[in-house]
Protein backbone atom coordinates (compact mmCIF):
# COMPACT_ATOMS: atom_id res chain seq x y z
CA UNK A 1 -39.96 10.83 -9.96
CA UNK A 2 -41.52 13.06 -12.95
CA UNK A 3 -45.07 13.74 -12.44
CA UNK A 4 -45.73 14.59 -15.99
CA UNK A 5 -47.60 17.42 -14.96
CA UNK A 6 -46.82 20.44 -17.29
CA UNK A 7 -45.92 23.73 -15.34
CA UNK A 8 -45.63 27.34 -16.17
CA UNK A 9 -41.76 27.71 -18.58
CA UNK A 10 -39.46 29.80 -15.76
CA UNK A 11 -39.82 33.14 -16.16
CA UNK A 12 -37.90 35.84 -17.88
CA UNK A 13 -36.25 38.75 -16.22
CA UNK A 14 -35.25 39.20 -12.22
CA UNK A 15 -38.79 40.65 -10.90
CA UNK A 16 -40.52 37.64 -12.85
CA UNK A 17 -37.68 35.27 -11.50
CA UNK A 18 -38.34 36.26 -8.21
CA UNK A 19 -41.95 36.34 -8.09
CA UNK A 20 -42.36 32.44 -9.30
CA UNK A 21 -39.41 31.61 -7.37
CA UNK A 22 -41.27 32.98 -3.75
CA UNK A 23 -44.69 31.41 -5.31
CA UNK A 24 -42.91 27.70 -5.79
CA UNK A 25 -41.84 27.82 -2.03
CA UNK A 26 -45.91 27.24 -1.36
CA UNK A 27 -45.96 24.37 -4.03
CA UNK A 28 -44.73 21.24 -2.95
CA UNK A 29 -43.51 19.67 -6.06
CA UNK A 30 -40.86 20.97 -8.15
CA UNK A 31 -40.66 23.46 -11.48
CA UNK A 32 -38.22 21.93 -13.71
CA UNK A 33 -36.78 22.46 -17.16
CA UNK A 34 -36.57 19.24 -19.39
CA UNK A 35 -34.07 18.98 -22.50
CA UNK A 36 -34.51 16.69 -25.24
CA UNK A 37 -31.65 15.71 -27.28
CA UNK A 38 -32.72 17.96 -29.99
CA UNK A 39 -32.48 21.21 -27.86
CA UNK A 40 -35.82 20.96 -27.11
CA UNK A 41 -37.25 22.10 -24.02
CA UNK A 42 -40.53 21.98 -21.32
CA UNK A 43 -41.08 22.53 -18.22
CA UNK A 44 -43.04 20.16 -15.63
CA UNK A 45 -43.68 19.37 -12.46
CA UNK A 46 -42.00 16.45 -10.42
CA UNK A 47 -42.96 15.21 -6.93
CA UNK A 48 -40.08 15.48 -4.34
CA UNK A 49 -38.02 12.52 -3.32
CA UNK A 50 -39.27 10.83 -0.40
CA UNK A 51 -37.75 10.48 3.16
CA UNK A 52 -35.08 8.33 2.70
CA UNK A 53 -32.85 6.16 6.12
CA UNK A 54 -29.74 8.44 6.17
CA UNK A 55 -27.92 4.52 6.61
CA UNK A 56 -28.96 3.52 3.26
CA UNK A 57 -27.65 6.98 1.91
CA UNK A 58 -24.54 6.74 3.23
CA UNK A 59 -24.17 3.35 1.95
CA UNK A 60 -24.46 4.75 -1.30
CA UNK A 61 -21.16 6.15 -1.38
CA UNK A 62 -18.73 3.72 -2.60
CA UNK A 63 -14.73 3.68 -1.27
CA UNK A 64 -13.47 6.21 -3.57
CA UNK A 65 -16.80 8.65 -2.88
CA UNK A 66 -15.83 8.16 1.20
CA UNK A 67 -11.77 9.04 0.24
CA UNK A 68 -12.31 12.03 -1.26
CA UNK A 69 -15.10 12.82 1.18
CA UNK A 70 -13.01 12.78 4.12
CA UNK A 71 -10.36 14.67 2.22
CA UNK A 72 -12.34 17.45 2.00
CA UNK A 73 -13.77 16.91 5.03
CA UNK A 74 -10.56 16.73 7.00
CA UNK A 75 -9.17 19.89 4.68
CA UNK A 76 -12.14 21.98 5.91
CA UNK A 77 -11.61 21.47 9.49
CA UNK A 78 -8.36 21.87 9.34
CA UNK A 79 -8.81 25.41 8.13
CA UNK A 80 -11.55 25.81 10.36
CA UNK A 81 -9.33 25.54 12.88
CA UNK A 82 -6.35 27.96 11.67
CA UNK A 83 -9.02 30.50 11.64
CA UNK A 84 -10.63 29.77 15.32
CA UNK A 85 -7.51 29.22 16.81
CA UNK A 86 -7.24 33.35 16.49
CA UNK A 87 -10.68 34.35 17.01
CA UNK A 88 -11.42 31.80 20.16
CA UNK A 89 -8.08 33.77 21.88
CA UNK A 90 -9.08 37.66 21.13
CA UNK A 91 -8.73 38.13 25.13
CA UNK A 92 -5.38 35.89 25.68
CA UNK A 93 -3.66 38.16 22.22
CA UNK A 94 -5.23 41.19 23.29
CA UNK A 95 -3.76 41.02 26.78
CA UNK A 96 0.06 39.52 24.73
CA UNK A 97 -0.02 42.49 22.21
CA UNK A 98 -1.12 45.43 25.00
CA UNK A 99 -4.30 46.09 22.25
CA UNK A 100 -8.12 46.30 22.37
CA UNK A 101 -10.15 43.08 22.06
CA UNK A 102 -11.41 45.95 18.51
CA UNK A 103 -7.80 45.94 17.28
CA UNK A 104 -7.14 42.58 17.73
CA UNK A 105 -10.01 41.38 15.55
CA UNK A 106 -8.36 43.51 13.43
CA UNK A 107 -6.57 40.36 12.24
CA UNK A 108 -9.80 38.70 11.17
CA UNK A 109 -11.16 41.22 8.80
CA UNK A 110 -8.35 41.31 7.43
CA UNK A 111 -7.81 37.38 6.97
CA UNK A 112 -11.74 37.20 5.88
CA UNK A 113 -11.14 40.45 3.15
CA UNK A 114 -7.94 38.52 1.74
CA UNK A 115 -9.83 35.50 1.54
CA UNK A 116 -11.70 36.49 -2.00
CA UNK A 117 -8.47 37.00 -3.68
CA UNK A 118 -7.14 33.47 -2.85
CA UNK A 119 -10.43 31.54 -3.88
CA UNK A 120 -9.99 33.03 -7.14
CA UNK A 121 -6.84 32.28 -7.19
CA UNK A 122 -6.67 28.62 -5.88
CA UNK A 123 -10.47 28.12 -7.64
CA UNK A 124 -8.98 28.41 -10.94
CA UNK A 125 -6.40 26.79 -10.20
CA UNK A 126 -8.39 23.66 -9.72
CA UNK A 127 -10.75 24.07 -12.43
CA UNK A 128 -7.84 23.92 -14.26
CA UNK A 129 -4.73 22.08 -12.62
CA UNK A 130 -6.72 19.70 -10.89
CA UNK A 131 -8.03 19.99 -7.13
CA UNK A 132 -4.87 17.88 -5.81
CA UNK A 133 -1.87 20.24 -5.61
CA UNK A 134 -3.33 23.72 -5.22
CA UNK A 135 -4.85 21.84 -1.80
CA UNK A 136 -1.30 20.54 -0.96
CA UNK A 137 0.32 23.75 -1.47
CA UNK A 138 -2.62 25.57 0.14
CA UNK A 139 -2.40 23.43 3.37
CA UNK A 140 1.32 23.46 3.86
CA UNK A 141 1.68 27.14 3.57
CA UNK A 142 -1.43 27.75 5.96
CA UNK A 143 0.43 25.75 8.81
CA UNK A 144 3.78 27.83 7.84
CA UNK A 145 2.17 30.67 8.36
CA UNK A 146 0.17 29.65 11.74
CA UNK A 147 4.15 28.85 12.83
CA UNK A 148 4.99 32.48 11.80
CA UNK A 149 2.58 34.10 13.96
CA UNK A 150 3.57 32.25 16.71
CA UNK A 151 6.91 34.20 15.82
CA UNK A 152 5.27 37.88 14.95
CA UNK A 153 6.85 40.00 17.90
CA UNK A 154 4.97 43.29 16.87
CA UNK A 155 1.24 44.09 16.33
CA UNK A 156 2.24 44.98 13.05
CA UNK A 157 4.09 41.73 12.29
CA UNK A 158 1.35 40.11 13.48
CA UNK A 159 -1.40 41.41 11.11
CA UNK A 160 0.66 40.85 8.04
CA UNK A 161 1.18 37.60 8.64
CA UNK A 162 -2.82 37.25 9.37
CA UNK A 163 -3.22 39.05 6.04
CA UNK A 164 -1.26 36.10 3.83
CA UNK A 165 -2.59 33.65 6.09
CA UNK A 166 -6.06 34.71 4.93
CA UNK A 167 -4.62 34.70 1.30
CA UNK A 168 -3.63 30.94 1.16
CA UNK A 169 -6.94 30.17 3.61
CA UNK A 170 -9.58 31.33 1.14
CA UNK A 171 -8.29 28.24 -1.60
CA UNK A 172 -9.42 25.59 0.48
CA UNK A 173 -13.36 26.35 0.74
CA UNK A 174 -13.84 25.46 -2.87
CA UNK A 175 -11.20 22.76 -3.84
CA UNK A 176 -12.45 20.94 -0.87
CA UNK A 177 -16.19 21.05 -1.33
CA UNK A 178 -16.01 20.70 -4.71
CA UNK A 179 -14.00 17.07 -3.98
CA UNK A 180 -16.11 16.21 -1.55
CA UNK A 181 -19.59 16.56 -3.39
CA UNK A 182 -18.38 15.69 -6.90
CA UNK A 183 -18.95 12.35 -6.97
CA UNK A 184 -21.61 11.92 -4.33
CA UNK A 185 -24.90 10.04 -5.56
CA UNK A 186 -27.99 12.72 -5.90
CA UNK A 187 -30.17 11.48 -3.24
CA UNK A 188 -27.35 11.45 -1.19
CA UNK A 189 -25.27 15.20 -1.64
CA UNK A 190 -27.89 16.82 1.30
CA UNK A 191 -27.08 14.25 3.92
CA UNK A 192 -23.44 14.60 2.65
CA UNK A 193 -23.52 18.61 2.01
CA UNK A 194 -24.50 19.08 5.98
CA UNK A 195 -22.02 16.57 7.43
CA UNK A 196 -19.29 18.32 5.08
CA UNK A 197 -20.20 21.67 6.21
CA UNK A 198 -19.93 20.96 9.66
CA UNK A 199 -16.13 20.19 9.30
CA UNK A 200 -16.33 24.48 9.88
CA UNK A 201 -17.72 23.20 13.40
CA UNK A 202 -15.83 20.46 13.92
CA UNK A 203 -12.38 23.10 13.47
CA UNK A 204 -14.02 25.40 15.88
CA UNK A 205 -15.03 22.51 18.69
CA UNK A 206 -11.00 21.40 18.06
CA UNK A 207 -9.96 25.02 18.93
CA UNK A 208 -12.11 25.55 21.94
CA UNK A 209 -10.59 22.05 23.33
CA UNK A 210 -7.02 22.95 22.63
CA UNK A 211 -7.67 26.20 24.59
CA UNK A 212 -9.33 24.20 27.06
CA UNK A 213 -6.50 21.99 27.65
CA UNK A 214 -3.66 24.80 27.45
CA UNK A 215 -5.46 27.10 29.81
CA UNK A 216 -5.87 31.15 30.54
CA UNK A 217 -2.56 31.91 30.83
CA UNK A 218 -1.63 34.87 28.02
CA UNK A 219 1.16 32.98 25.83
CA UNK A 220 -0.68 29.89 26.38
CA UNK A 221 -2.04 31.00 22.96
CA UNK A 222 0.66 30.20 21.09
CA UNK A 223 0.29 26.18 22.11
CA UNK A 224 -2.95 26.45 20.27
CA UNK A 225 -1.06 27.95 17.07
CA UNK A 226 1.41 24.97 17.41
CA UNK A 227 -1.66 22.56 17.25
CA UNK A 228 -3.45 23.92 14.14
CA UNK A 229 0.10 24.05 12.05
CA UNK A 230 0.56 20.61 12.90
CA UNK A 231 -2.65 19.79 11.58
CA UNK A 232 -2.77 21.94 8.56
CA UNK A 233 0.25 20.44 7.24
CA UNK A 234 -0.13 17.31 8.07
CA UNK A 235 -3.47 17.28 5.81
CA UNK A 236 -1.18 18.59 3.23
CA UNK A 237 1.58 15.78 3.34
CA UNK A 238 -1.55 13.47 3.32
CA UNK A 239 -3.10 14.64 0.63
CA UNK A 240 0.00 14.08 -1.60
CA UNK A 241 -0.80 10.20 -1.35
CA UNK A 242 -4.36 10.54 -2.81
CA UNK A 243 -5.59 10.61 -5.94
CA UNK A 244 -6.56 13.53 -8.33
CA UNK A 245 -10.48 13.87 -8.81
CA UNK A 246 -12.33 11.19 -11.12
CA UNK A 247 -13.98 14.03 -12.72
CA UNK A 248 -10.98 16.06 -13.55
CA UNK A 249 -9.34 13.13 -15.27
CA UNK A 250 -12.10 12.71 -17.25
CA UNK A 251 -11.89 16.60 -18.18
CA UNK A 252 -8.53 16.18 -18.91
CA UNK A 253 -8.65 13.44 -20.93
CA UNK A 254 -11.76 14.81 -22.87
CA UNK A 255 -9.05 17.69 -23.49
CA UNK A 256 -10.87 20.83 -21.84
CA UNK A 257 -7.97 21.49 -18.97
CA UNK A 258 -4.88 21.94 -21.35
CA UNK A 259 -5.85 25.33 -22.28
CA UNK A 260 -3.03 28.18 -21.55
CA UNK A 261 -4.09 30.69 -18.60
CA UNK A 262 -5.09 33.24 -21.38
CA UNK A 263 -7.89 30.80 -22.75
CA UNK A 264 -8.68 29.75 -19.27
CA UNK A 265 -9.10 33.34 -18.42
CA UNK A 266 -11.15 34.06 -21.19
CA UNK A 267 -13.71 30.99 -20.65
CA UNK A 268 -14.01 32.45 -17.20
CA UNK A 269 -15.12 36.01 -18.37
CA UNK A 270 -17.39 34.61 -20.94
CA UNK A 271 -18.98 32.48 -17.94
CA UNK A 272 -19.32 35.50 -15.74
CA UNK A 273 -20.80 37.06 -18.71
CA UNK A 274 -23.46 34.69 -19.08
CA UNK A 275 -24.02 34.32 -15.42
CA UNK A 276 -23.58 37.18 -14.06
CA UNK A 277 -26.91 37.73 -12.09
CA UNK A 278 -26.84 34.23 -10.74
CA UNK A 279 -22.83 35.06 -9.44
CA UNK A 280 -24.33 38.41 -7.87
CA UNK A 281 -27.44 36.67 -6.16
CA UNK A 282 -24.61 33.80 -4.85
CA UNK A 283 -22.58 36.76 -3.48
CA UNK A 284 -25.25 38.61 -1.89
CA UNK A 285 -26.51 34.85 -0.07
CA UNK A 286 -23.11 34.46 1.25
CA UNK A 287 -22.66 37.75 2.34
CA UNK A 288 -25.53 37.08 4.42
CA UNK A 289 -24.21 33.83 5.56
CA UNK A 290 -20.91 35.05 6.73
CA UNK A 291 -22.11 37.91 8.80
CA UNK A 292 -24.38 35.01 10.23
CA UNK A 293 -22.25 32.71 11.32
CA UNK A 294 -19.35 35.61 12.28
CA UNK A 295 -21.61 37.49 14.23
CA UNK A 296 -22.95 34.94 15.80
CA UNK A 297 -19.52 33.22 17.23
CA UNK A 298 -16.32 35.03 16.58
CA UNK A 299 -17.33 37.04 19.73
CA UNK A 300 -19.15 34.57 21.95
CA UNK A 301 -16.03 33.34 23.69
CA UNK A 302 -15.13 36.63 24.30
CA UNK A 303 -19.22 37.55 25.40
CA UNK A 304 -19.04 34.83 27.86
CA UNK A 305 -15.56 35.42 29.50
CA UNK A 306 -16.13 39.63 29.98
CA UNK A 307 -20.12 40.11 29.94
CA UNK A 308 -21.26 36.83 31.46
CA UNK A 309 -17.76 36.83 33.48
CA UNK A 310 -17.40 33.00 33.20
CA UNK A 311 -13.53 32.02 33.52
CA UNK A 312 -11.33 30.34 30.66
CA UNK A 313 -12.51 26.98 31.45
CA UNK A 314 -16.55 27.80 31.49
CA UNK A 315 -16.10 29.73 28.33
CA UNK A 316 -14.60 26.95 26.49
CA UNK A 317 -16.63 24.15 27.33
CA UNK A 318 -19.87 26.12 27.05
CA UNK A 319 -18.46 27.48 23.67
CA UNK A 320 -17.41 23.26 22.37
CA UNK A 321 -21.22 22.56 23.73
CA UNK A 322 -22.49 25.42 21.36
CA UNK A 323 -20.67 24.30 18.46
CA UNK A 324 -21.92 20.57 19.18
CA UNK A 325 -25.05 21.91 18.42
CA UNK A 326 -23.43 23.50 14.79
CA UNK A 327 -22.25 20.11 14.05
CA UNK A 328 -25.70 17.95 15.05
CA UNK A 329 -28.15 20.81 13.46
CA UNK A 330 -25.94 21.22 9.80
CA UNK A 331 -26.31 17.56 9.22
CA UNK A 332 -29.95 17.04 10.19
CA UNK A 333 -30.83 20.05 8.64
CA UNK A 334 -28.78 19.16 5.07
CA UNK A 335 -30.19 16.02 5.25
CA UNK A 336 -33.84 17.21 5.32
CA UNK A 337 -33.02 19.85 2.61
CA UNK A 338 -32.71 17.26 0.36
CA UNK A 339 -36.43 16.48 0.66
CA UNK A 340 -38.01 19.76 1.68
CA UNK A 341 -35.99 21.52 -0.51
CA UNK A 342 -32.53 23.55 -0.14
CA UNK A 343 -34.21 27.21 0.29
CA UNK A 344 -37.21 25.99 2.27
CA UNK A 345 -34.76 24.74 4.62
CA UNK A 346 -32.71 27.92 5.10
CA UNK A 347 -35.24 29.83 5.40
CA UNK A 348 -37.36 27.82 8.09
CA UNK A 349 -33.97 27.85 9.68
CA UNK A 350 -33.55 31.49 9.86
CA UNK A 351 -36.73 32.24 11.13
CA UNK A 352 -36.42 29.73 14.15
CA UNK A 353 -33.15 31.13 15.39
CA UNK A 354 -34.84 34.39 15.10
CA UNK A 355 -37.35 33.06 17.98
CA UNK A 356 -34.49 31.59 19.88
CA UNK A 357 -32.22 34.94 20.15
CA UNK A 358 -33.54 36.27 23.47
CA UNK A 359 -32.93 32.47 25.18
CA UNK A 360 -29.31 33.24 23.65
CA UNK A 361 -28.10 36.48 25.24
CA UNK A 362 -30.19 36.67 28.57
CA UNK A 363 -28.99 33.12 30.63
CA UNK A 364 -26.78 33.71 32.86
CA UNK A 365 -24.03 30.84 34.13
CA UNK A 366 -22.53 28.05 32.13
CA UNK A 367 -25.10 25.52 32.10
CA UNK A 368 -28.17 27.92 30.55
CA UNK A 369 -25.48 29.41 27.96
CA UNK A 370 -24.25 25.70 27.09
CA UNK A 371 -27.72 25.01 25.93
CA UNK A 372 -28.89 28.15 24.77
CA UNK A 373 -25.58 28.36 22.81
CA UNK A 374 -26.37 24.55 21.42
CA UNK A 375 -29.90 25.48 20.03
CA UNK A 376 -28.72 28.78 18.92
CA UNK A 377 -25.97 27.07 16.46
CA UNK A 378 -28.07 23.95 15.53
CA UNK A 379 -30.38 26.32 13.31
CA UNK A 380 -27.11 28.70 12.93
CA UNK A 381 -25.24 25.79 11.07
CA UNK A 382 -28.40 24.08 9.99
CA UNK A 383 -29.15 26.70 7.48
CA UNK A 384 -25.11 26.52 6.48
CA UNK A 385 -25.02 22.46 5.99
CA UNK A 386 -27.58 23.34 2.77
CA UNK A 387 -24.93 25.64 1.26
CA UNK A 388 -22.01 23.48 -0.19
CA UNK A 389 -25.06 21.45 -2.18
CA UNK A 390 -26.86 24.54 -2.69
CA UNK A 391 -23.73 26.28 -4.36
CA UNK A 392 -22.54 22.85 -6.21
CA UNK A 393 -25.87 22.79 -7.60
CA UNK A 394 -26.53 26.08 -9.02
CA UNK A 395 -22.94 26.53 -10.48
CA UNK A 396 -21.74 26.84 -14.21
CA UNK A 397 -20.25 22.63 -14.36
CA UNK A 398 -17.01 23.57 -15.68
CA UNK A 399 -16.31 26.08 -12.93
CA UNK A 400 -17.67 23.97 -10.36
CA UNK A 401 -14.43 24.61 -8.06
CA UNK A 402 -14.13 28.30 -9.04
CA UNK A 403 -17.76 29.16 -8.73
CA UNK A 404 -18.77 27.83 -4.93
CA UNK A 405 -14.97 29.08 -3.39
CA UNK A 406 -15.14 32.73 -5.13
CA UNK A 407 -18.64 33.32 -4.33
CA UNK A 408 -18.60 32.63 -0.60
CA UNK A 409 -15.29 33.97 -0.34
CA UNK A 410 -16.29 37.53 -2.09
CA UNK A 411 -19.35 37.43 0.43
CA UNK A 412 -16.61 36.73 3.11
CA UNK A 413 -14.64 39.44 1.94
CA UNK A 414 -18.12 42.17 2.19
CA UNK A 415 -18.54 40.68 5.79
CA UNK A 416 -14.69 40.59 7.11
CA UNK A 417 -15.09 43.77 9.23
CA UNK A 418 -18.71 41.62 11.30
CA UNK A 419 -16.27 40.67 14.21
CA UNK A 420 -14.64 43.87 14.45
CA UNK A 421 -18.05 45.91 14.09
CA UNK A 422 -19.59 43.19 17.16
CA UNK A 423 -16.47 44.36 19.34
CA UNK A 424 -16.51 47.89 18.44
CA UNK A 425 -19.67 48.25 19.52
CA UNK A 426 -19.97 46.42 22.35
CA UNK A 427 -16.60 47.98 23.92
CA UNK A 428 -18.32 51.72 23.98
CA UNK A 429 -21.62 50.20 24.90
CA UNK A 430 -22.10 49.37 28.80
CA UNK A 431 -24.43 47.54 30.71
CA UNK A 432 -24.88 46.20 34.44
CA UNK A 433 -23.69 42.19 34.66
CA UNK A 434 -26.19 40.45 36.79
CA UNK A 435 -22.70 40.77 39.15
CA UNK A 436 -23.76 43.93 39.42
CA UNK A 437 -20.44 44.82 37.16
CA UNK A 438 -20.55 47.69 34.06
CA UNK A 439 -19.50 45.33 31.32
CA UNK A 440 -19.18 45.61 27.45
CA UNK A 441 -22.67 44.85 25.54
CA UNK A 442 -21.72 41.92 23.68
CA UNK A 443 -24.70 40.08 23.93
CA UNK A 444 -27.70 42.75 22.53
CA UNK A 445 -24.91 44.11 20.15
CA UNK A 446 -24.33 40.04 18.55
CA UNK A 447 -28.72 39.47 19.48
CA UNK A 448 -29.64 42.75 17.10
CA UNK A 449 -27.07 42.11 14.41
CA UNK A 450 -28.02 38.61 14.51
CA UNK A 451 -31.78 39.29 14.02
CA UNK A 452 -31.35 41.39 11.03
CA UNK A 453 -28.81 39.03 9.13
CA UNK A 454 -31.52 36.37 9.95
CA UNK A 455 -33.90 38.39 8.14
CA UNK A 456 -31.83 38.88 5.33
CA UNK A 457 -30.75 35.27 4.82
CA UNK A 458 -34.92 34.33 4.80
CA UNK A 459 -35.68 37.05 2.17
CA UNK A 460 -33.07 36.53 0.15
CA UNK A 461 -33.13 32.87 0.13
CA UNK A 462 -37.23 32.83 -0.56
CA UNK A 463 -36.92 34.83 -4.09
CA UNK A 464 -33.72 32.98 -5.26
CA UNK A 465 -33.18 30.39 -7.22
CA UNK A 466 -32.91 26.61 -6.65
CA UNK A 467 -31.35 23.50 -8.50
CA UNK A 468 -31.90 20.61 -6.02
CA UNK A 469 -31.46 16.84 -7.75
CA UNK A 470 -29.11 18.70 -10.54
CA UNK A 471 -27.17 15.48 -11.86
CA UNK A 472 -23.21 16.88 -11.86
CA UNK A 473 -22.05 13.38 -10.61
CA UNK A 474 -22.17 12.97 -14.42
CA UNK A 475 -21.27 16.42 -16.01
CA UNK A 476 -17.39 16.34 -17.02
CA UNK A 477 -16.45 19.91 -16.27
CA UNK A 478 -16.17 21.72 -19.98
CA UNK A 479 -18.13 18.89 -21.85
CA UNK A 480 -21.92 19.55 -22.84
CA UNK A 481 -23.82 18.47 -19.80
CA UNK A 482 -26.92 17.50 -21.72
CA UNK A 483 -24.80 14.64 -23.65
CA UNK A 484 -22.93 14.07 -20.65
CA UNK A 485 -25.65 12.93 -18.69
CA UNK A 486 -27.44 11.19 -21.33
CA UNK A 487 -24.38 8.42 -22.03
CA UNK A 488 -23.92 8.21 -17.83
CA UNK A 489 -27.39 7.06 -17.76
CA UNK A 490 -27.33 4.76 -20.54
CA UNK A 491 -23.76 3.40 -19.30
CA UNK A 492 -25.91 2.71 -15.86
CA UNK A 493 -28.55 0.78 -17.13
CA UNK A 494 -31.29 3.56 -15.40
CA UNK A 495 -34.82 1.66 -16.65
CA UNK A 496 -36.34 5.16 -17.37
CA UNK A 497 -33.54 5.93 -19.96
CA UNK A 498 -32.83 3.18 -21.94
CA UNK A 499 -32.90 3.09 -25.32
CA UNK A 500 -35.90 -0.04 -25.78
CA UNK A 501 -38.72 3.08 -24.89
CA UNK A 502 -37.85 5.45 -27.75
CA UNK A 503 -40.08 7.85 -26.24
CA UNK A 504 -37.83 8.71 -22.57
CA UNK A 505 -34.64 8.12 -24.82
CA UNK A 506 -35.52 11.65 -26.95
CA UNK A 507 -36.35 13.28 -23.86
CA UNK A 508 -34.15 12.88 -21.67
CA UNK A 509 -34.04 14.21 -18.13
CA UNK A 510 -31.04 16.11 -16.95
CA UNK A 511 -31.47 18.85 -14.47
CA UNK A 512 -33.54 21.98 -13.28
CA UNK A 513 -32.23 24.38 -15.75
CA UNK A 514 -32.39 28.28 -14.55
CA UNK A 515 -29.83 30.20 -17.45
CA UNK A 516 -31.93 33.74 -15.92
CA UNK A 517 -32.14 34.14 -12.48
């Protein structure tokens, strides 16, 4: 709802960006850029939404919103758990392969680093194929190549296979987030944005119960691997029976997705040219985020089984418990963003888990780690469930699959080596287990690193910029978003917009509008 209230225009330049940008975090209502249908432009304030029943919201979606949602959804996990499946084992492959718990994380920087490469590959892709078969082929060929590790008889086999497994994995992130959220109602996408983020979680909880039920035995490892190809593919042979996005038809039809690769190509560079500080502020948030939520788990199975000695069994259930938490805290946490705002959210987020680090790393026993662990990943996740909005929001519309998947894959890529550094340091750093035992210092190695990344994500995300409420639902990727919106709201009948007030009709609200970061 539009207060009326005329606010400062948003400032020029990065310093001035990021001054206002910390100041509005004190001011409850919102800075926003209005857009007549002359060109014009204001700025003014407009009071937040209010508190809405998350029942109603999800009501809101209609049968085609919930099929593509689940898609994604189901898409996510899947890869969620291809990439678990690995770093939930470390001990079981290090102990197959005759290699450090260091070298065998190996395998995950290198997946992670790879990952950039296929998000711009498989992000295009759908910006311009559609988001349907680059997530069939992406699927399929992540569950072939799950089956060939199973099958890698060398170290080195193994790692090349983890490198084009990472390859293929980064091309889900953004085909499926950007199906998910596309056609979400507004008041809706933070409830949605948490629940869809958590389908990361929801992977690793499926992981951590497939090694529960296949036990500590060293090849038992490779069950696991079975599992996840299974699912990966099936996702993929499912997916061939849905439909291609609403919104890319639309594109299509409107006749912006027939271009050849050269033109495609050179709309992409001219985008990057004219948002090129917003892609390098979304690059250096996700580079915070993935060291967050690497640091903070790749490891912990492995910090419970060797410094807090628990066995197989402990480790996984307290480890499903912790990412319980993920999966609870991402969707509350979304769903508040939506009326607190996306960075206030994050940030409070960050700063709580900060608190919380010592009750992480100092229990000892399942029980006290179970919870700790839960709390830890509630605010861990929480501050994650914002992102797929946050990212949908503040992208370029016609790259709205490209932009989200390269980003956080790029910061992925700039934090692939976080589980290797955690092990590194924790294998030639000892301390005395309460057993009495000199063990490895996982836990003040993953508590410093975490502290500092939390720190990081808070600064960052408090002089950065912020889009909540943008209307994309709307915005046909590669048509004028301005005109876009304006005939979706007249189609709907929306009593602010019509046509009978002359007055709203030539000024017409579309979005918080932030060209200079």
């Amino acid at each position: 709802m539009a207060s009326n209230e005329v606010a400062e225009p948003i400032a020029k330049g990065i310093i001035p960006t990021a001054r206002q940008a910390f100041g509005d975090l004190f001011i409850w209502k919102q800075r926003v850029e209005i857009t007549n249908e002359y060109g014009e432009t204001r700025t003014e304030w407009q009071e937040p939404e209010p508190i809405r029943n998350p029942i109603s919201l999800l009501m809101q979606l209609s049968a085609r919103d919930w099929l593509f949602f689940l898609m994604g959804f189901t898409a996510w996990t899947a890869d969620a758990f291809d990439f678990h499946a690995l770093s939930i084992q470390q001990k079981k492959l290090s102990d197959y392969y005759g290699r450090s718990k260091t070298e065998i994380s190996t395998a995950i920087t290198l997946t992670l680093l790879l990952r950039s490469v296929g998000a711009a590959a498989f992000g295009l892709a759908g910006d311009k194929y559609g988001r349907k078969w680059p997530m069939v082929l992406n699927m399929i060929i992540l569950g072939v190549l799950q089956i060939a590790t199973i099958y890698s008889h060398t170290f080195q086999q193994f790692l090349a296979v983890r490198s084009l497994f990472g390859l293929f994995m980064g091309g889900v992130y953004g085909n499926a987030i950007a199906m998910s959220l596309e056609h979400c109602p507004v008041n809706a996408r933070g409830l949605m944005s948490g629940i869809l983020q958590q389908g990361y979680s929801f992977g690793y909880v499926l992981a951590a119960c497939a090694n529960l039920g296949v036990g500590g035995s060293t090849e038992s490892w490779k069950t696991v691997f079975w599992a996840a190809a299974g699912l990966s593919i099936g996702v993929g042979l499912i997916r061939i029976l849905f439909p291609e996005s609403q919104q890319f038809i639309e594109a299509k039809k409107a006749g912006k997705r027939t271009m050849t690769a050269g033109e495609f190509s050179k709309e992409t560079r001219t985008m990057l040219a004219k948002q090129w500080k917003l892609c390098i502020y979304c690059v250096i948030l996700m580079t915070w985020f993935n060291y967050y939520s690497h640091t903070s788990q790749d490891s912990y199975t492995t910090f419970m089984l060797t410094e807090k000695e628990l066995d197989n069994a402990g480790a996984s259930r307290a480890s499903i418990l912790m990412k319980t938490g993920a999966c609870v805290g991402g969707t509350i946490i979304g769903y508040l963003s939506q009326f607190v705002g996306r960075r206030r959210a994050m940030i409070v987020s960050a700063l709580v888990l900060g608190v919380l680090i010592p009750a992480w790393i100092m229990p000892q026993g399942e029980r006290s780690l179970s919870a700790s662990g839960f709390f830890m990943q509630f605010f861990v996740q929480g501050a994650w469930g914002v992102i797929p909005i946050h990212l949908n929001e503040l992208s370029p519309p016609e790259f709205r699959s490209t932009f989200p998947g390269l980003t956080y894959q790029i910061g992925n890529m700039i934090s692939s080596p976080s589980a290797q550094i955690v092990n590194a340091v924790a294998e030639k750093t000892w301390i005395t287990a309460a057993s009495g035992h000199r063990v490895s210092a996982y836990g003040p190695v993953m508590g410093v690193a975490t502290a500092i990344i939390a720190t990081g994500i808070a600064v960052t995300a408090a002089f950065g910029p912020e889009k909540r409420g943008r209307r994309f639902e709307s915005a046909v990727a590669g048509v004028d978003e301005v005109a876009a919106t304006k005939v979706a709201d007249l189609e709907a009948g929306d009593p602010e917009k019509k046509v009978g007030n002359e007055s709203q009709a030539k000024e017409e609200r579309i979005e918080s509008v932030n060209e200079k970061l």
